[in-house]
PDB file of N, CA and C in Angstrom:
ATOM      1  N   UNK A   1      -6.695 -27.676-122.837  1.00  0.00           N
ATOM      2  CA  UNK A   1      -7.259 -28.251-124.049  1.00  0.00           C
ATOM      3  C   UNK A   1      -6.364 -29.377-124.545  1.00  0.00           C
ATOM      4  N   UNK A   2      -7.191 -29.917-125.013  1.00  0.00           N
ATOM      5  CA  UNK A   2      -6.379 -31.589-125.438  1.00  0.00           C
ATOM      6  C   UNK A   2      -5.909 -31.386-127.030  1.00  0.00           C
ATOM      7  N   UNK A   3      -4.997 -31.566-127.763  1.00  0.00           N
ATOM      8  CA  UNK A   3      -4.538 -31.726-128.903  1.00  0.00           C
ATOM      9  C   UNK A   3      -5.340 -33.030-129.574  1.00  0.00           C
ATOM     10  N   UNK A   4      -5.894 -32.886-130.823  1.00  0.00           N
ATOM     11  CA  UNK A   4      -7.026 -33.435-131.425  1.00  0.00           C
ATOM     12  C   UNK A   4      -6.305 -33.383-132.730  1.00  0.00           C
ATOM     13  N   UNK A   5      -6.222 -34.405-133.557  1.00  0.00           N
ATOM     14  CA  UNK A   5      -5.223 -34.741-134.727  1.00  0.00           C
ATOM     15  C   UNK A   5      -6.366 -34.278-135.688  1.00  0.00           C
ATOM     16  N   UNK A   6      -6.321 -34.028-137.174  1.00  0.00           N
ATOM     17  CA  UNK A   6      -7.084 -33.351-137.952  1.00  0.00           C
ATOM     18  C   UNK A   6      -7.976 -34.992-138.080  1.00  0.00           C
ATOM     19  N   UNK A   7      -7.592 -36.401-138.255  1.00  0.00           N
ATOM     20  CA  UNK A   7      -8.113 -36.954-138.700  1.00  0.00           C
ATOM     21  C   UNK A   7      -9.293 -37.164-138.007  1.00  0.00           C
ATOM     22  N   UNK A   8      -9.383 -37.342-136.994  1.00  0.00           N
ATOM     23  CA  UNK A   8     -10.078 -37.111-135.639  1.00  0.00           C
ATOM     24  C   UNK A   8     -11.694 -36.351-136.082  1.00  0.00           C
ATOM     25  N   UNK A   9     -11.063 -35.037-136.676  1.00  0.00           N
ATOM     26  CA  UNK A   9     -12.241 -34.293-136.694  1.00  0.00           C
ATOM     27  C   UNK A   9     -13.022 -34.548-138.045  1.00  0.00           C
ATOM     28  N   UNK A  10     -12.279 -35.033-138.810  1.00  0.00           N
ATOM     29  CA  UNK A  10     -12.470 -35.139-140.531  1.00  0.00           C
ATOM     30  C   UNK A  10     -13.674 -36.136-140.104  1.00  0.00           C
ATOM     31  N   UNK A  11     -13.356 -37.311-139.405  1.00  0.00           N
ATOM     32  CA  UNK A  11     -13.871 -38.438-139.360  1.00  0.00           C
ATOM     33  C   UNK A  11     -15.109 -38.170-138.593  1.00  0.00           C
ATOM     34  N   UNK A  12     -15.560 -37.496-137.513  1.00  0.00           N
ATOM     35  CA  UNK A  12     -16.484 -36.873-136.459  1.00  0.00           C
ATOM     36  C   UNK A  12     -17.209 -35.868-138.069  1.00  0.00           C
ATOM     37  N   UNK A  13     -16.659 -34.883-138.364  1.00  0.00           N
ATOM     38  CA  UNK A  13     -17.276 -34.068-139.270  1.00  0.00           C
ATOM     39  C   UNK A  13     -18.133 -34.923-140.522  1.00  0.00           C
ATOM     40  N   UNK A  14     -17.551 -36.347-141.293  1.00  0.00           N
ATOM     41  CA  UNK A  14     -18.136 -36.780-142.054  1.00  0.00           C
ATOM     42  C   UNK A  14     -19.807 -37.489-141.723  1.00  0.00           C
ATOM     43  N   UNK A  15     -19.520 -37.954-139.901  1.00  0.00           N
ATOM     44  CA  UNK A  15     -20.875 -38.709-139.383  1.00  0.00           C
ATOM     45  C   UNK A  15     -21.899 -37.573-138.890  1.00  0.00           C
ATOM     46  N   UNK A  16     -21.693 -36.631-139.425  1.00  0.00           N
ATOM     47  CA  UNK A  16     -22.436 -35.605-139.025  1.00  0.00           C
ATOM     48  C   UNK A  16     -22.940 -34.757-139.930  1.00  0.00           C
ATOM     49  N   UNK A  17     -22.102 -35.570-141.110  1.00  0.00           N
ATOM     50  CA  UNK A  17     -22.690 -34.813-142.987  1.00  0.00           C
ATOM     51  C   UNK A  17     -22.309 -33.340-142.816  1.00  0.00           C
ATOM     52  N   UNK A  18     -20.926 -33.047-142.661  1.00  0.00           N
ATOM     53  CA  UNK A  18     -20.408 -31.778-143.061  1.00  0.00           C
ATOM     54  C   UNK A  18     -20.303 -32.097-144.201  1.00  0.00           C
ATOM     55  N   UNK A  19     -20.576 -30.290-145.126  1.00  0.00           N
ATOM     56  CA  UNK A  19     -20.054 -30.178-146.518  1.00  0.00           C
ATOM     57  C   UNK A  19     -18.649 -30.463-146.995  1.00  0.00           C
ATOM     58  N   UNK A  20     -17.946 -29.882-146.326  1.00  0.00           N
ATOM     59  CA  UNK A  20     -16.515 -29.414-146.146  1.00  0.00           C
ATOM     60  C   UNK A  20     -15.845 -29.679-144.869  1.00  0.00           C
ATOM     61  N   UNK A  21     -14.434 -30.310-144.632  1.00  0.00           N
ATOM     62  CA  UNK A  21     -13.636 -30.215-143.811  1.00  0.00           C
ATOM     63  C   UNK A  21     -12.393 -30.126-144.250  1.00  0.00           C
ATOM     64  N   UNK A  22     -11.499 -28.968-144.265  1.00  0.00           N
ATOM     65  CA  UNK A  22     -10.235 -28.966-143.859  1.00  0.00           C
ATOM     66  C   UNK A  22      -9.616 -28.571-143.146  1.00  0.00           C
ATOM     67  N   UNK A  23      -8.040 -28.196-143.183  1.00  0.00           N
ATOM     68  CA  UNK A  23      -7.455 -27.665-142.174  1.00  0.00           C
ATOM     69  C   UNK A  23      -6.665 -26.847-142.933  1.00  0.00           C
ATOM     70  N   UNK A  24      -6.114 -25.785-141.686  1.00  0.00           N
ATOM     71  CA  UNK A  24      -5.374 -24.372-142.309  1.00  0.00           C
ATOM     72  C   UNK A  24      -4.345 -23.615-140.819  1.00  0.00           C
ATOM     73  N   UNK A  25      -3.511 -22.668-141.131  1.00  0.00           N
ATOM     74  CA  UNK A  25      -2.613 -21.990-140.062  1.00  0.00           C
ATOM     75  C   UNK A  25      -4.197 -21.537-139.458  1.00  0.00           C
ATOM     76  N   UNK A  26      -3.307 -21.350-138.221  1.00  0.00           N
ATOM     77  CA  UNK A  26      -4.200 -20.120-137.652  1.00  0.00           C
ATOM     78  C   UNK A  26      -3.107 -19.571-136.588  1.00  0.00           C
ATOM     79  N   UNK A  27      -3.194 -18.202-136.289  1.00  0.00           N
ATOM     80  CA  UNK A  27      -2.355 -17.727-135.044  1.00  0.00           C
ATOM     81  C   UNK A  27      -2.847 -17.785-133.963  1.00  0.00           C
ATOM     82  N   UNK A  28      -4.499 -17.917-134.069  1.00  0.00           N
ATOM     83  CA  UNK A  28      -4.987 -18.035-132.668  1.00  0.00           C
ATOM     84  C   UNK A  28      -4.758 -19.448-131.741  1.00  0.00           C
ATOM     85  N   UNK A  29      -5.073 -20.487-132.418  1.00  0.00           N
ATOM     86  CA  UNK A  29      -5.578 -21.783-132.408  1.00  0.00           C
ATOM     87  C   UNK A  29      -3.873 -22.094-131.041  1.00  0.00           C
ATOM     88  N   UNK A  30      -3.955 -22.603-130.598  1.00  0.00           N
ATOM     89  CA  UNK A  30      -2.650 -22.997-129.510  1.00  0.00           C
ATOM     90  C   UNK A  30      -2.062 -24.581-129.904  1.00  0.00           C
ATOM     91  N   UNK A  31      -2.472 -24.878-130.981  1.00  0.00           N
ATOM     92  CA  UNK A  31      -2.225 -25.630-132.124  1.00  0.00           C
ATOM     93  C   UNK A  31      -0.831 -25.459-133.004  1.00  0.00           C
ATOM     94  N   UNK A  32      -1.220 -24.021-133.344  1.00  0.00           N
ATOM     95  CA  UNK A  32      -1.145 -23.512-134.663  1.00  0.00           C
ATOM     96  C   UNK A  32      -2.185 -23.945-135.589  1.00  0.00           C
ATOM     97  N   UNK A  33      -2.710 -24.708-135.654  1.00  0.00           N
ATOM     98  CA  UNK A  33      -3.649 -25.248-136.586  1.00  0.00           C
ATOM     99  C   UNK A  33      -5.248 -25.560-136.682  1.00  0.00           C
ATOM    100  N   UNK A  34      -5.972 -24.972-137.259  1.00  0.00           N
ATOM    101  CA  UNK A  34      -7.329 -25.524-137.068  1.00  0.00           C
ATOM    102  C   UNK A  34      -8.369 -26.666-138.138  1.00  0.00           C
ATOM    103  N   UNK A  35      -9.244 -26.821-137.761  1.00  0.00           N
ATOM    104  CA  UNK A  35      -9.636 -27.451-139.028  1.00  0.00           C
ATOM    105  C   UNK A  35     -11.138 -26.587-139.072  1.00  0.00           C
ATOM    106  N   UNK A  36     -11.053 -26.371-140.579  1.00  0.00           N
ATOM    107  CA  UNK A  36     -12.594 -25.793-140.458  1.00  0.00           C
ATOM    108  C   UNK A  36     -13.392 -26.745-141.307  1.00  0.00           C
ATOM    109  N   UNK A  37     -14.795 -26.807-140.465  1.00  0.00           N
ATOM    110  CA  UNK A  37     -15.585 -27.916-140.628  1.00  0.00           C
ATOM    111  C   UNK A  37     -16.572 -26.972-141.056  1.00  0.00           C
ATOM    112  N   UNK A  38     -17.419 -27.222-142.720  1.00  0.00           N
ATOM    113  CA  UNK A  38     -19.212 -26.323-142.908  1.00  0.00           C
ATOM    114  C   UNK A  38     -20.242 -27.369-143.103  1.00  0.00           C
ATOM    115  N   UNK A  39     -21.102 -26.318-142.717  1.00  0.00           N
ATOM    116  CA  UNK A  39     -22.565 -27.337-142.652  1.00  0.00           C
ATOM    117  C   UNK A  39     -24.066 -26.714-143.749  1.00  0.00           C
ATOM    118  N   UNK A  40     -24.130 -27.106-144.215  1.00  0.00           N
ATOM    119  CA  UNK A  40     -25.141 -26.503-144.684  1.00  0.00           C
ATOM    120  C   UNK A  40     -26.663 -26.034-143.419  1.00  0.00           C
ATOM    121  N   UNK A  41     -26.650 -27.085-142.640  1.00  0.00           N
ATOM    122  CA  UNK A  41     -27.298 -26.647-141.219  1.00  0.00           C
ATOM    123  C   UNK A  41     -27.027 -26.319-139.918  1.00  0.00           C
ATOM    124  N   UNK A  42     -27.715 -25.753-139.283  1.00  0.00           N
ATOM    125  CA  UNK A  42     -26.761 -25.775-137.697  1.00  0.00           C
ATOM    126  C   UNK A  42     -26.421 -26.487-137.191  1.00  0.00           C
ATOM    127  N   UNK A  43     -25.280 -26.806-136.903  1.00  0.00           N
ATOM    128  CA  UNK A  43     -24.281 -27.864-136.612  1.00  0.00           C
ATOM    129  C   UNK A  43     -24.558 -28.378-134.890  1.00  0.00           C
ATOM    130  N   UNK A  44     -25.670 -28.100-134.516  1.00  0.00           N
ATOM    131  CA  UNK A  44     -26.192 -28.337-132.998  1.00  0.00           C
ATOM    132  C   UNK A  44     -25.246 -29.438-132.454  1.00  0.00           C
ATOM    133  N   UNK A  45     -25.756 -30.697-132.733  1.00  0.00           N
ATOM    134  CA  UNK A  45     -25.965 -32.575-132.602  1.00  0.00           C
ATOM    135  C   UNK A  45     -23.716 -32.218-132.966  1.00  0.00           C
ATOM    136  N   UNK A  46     -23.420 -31.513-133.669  1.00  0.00           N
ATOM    137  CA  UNK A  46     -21.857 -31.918-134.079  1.00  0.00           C
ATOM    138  C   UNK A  46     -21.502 -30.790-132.804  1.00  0.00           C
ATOM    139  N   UNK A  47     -21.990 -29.819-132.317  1.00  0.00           N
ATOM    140  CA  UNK A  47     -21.246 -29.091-131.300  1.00  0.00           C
ATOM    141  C   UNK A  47     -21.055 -29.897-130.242  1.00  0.00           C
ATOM    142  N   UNK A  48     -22.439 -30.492-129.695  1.00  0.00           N
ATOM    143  CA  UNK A  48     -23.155 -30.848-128.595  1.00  0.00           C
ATOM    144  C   UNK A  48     -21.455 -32.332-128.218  1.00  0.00           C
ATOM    145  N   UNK A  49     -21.849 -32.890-129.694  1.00  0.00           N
ATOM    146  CA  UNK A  49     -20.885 -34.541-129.361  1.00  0.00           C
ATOM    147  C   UNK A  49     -19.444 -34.068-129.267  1.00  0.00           C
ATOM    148  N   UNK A  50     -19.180 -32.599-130.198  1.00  0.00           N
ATOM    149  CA  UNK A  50     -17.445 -32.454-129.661  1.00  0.00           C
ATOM    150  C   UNK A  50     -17.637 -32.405-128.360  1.00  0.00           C
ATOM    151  N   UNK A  51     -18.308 -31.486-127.974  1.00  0.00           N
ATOM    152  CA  UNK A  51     -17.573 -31.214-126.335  1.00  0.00           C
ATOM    153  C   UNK A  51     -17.909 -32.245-125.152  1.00  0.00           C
ATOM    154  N   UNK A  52     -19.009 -33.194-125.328  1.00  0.00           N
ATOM    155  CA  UNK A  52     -18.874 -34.545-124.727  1.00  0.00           C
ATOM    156  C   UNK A  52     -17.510 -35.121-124.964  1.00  0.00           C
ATOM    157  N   UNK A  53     -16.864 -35.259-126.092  1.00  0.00           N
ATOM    158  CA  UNK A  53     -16.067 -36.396-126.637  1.00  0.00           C
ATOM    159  C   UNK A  53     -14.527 -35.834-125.857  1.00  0.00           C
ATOM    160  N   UNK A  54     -14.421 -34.065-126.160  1.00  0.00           N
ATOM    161  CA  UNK A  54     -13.276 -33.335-125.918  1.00  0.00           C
ATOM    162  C   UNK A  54     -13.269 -32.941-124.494  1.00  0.00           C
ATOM    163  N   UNK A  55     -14.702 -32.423-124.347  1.00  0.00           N
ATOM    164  CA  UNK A  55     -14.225 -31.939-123.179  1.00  0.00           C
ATOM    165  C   UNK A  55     -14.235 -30.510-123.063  1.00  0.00           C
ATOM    166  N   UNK A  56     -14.888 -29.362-124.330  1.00  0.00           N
ATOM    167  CA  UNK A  56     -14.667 -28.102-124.473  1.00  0.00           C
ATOM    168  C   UNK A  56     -15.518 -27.787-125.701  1.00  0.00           C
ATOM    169  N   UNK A  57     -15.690 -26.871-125.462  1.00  0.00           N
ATOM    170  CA  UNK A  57     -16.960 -25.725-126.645  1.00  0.00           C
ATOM    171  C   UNK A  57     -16.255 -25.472-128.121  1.00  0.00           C
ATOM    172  N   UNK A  58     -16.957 -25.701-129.111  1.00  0.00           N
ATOM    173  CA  UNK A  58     -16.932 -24.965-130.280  1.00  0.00           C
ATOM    174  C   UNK A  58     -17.573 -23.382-130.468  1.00  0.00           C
ATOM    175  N   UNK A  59     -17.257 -22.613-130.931  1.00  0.00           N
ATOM    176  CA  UNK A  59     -17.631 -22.014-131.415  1.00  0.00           C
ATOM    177  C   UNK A  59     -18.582 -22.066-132.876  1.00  0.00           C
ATOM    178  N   UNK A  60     -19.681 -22.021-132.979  1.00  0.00           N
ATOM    179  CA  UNK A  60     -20.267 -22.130-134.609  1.00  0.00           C
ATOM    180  C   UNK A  60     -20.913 -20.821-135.126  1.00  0.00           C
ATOM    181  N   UNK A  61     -20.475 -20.553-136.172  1.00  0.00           N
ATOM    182  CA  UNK A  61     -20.644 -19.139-137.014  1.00  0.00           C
ATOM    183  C   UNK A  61     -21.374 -19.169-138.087  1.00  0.00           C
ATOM    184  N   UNK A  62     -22.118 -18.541-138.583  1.00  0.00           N
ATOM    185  CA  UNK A  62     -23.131 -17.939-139.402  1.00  0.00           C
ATOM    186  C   UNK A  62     -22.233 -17.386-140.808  1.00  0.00           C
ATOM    187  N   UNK A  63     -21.872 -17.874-141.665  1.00  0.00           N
ATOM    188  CA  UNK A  63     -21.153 -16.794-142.873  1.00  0.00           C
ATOM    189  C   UNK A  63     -21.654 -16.749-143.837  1.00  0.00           C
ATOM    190  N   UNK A  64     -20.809 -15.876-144.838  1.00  0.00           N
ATOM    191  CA  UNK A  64     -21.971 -14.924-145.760  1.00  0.00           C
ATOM    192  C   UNK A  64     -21.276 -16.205-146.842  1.00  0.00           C
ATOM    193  N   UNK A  65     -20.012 -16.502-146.949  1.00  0.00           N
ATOM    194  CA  UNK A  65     -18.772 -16.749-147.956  1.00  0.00           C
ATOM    195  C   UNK A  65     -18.844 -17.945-147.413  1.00  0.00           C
ATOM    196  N   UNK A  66     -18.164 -18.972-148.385  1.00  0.00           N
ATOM    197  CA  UNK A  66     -17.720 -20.075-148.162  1.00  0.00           C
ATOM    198  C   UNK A  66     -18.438 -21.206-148.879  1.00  0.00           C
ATOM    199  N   UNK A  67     -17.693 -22.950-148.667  1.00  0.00           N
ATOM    200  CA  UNK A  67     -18.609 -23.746-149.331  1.00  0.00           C
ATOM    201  C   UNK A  67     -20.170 -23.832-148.433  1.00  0.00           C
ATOM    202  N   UNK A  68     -20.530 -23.448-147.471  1.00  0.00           N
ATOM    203  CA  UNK A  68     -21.737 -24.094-146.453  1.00  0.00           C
ATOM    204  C   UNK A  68     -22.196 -22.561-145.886  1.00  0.00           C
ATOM    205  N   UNK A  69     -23.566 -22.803-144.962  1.00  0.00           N
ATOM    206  CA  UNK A  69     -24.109 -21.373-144.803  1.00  0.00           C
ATOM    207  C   UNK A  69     -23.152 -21.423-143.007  1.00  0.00           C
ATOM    208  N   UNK A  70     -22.574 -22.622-142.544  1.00  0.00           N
ATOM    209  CA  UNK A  70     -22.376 -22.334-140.604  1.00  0.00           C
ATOM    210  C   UNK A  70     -20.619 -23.255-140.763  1.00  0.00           C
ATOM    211  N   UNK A  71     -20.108 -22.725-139.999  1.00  0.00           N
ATOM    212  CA  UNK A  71     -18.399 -22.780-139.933  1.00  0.00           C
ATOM    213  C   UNK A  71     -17.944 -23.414-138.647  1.00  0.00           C
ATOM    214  N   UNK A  72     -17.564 -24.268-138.423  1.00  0.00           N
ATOM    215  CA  UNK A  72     -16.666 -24.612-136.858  1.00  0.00           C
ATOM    216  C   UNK A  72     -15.085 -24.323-137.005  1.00  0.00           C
ATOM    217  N   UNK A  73     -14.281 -24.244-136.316  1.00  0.00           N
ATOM    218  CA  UNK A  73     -13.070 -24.016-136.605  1.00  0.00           C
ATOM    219  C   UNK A  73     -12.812 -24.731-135.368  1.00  0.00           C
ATOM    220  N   UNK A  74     -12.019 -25.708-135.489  1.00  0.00           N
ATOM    221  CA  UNK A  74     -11.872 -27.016-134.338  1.00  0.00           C
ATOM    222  C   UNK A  74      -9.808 -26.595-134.228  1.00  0.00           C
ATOM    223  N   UNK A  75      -9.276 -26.873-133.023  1.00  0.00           N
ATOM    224  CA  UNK A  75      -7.975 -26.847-133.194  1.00  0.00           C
ATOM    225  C   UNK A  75      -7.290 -28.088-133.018  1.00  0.00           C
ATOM    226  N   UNK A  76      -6.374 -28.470-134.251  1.00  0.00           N
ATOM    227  CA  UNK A  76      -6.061 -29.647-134.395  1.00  0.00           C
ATOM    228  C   UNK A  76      -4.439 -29.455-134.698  1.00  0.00           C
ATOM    229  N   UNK A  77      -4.204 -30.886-134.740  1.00  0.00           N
ATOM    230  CA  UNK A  77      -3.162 -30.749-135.187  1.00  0.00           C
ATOM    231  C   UNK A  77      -2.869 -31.875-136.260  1.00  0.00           C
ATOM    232  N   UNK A  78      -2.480 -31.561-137.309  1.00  0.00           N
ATOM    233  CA  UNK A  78      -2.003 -31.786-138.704  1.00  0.00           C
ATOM    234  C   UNK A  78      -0.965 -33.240-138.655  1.00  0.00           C
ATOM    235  N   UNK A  79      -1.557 -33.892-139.745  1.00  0.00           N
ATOM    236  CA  UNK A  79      -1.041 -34.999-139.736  1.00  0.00           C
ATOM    237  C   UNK A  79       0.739 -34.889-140.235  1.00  0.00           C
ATOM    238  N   UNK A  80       1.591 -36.406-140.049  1.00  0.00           N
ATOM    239  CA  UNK A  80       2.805 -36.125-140.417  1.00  0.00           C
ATOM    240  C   UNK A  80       3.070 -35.775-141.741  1.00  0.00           C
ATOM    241  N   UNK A  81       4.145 -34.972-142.032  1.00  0.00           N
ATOM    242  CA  UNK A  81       4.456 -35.175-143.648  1.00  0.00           C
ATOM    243  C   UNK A  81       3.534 -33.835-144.296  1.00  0.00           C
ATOM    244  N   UNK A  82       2.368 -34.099-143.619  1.00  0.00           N
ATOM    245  CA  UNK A  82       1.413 -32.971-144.155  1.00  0.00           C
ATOM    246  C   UNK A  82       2.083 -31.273-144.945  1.00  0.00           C
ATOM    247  N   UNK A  83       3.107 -30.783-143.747  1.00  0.00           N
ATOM    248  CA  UNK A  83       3.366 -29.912-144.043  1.00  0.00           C
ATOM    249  C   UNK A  83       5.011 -29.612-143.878  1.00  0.00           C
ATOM    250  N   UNK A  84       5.974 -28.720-144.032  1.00  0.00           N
ATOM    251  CA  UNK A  84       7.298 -28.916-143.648  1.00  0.00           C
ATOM    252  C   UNK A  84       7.321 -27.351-142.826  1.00  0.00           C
ATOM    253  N   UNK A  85       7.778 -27.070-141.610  1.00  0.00           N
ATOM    254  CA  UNK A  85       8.338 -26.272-140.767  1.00  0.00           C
ATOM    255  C   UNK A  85       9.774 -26.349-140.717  1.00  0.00           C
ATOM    256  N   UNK A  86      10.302 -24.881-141.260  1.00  0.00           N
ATOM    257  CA  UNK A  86      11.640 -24.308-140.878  1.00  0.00           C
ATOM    258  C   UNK A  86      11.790 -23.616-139.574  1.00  0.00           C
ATOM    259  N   UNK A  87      12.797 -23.436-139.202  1.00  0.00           N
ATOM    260  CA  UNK A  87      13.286 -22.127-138.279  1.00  0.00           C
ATOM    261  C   UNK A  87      12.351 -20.863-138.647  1.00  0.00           C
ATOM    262  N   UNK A  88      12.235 -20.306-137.421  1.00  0.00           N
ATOM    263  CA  UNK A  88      11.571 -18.784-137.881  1.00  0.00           C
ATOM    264  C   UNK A  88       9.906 -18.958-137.964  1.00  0.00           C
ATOM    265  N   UNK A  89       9.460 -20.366-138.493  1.00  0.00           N
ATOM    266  CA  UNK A  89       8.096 -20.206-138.505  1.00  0.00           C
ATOM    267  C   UNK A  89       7.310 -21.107-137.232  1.00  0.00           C
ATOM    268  N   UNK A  90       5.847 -20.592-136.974  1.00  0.00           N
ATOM    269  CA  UNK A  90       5.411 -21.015-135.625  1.00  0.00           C
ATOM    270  C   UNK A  90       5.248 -22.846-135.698  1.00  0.00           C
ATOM    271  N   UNK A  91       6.288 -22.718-134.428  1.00  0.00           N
ATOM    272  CA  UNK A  91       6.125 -24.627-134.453  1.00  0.00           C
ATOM    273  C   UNK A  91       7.370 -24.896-134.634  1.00  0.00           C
ATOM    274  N   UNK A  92       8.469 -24.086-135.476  1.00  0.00           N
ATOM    275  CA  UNK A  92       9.645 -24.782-136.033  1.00  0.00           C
ATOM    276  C   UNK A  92      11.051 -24.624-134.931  1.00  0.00           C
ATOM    277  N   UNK A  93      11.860 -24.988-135.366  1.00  0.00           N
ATOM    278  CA  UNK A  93      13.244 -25.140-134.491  1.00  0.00           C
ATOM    279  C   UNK A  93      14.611 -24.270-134.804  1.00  0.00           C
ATOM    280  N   UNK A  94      14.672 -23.714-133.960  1.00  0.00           N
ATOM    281  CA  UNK A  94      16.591 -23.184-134.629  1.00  0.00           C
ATOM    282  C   UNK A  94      17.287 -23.671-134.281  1.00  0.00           C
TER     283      UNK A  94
END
């Protein structure tokens, strides 16, 4: 999988009229980081063009919670400055 910068997806998520895009930890993501993208509709036409563009599948989810009724969780990685990593936490240095 290719490392995909958050702006990347923000910008893909806006031409596709997501409600919502941000980004957050995740432990799964091989990132560390994902961005979650909602839609008020099924996000078909936004699955279909990631994995042309990337090269690999989204997952899209159905939820009860949140700002939108369908969820992508894309793995990205976080712009500079964005956040600060110490020692001890995933990503950081001793």
């Amino acid at each position: 999988m290719r490392s995909v910068p958050f702006e990347f997806v923000s910008g893909l998520a806006t031409e596709f009229s997501a409600v919502e895009c941000c980004w957050r930890e995740s432990e799964r993501s091989f990132t560390g980081y994902v961005a979650e993208v909602w839609f008020a509709q099924l996000p078909s036409a936004f699955a279909a063009k990631w994995a042309a563009v990337v090269g690999y599948q989204v997952r899209v989810r159905c939820v009860s919670a949140g700002p939108a009724r369908f969820a992508v969780s894309v793995p990205v990685t976080v712009p500079q400055g964005s956040i600060r990593l110490s020692g001890g936490q995933r990503g950081g240095r001793v």
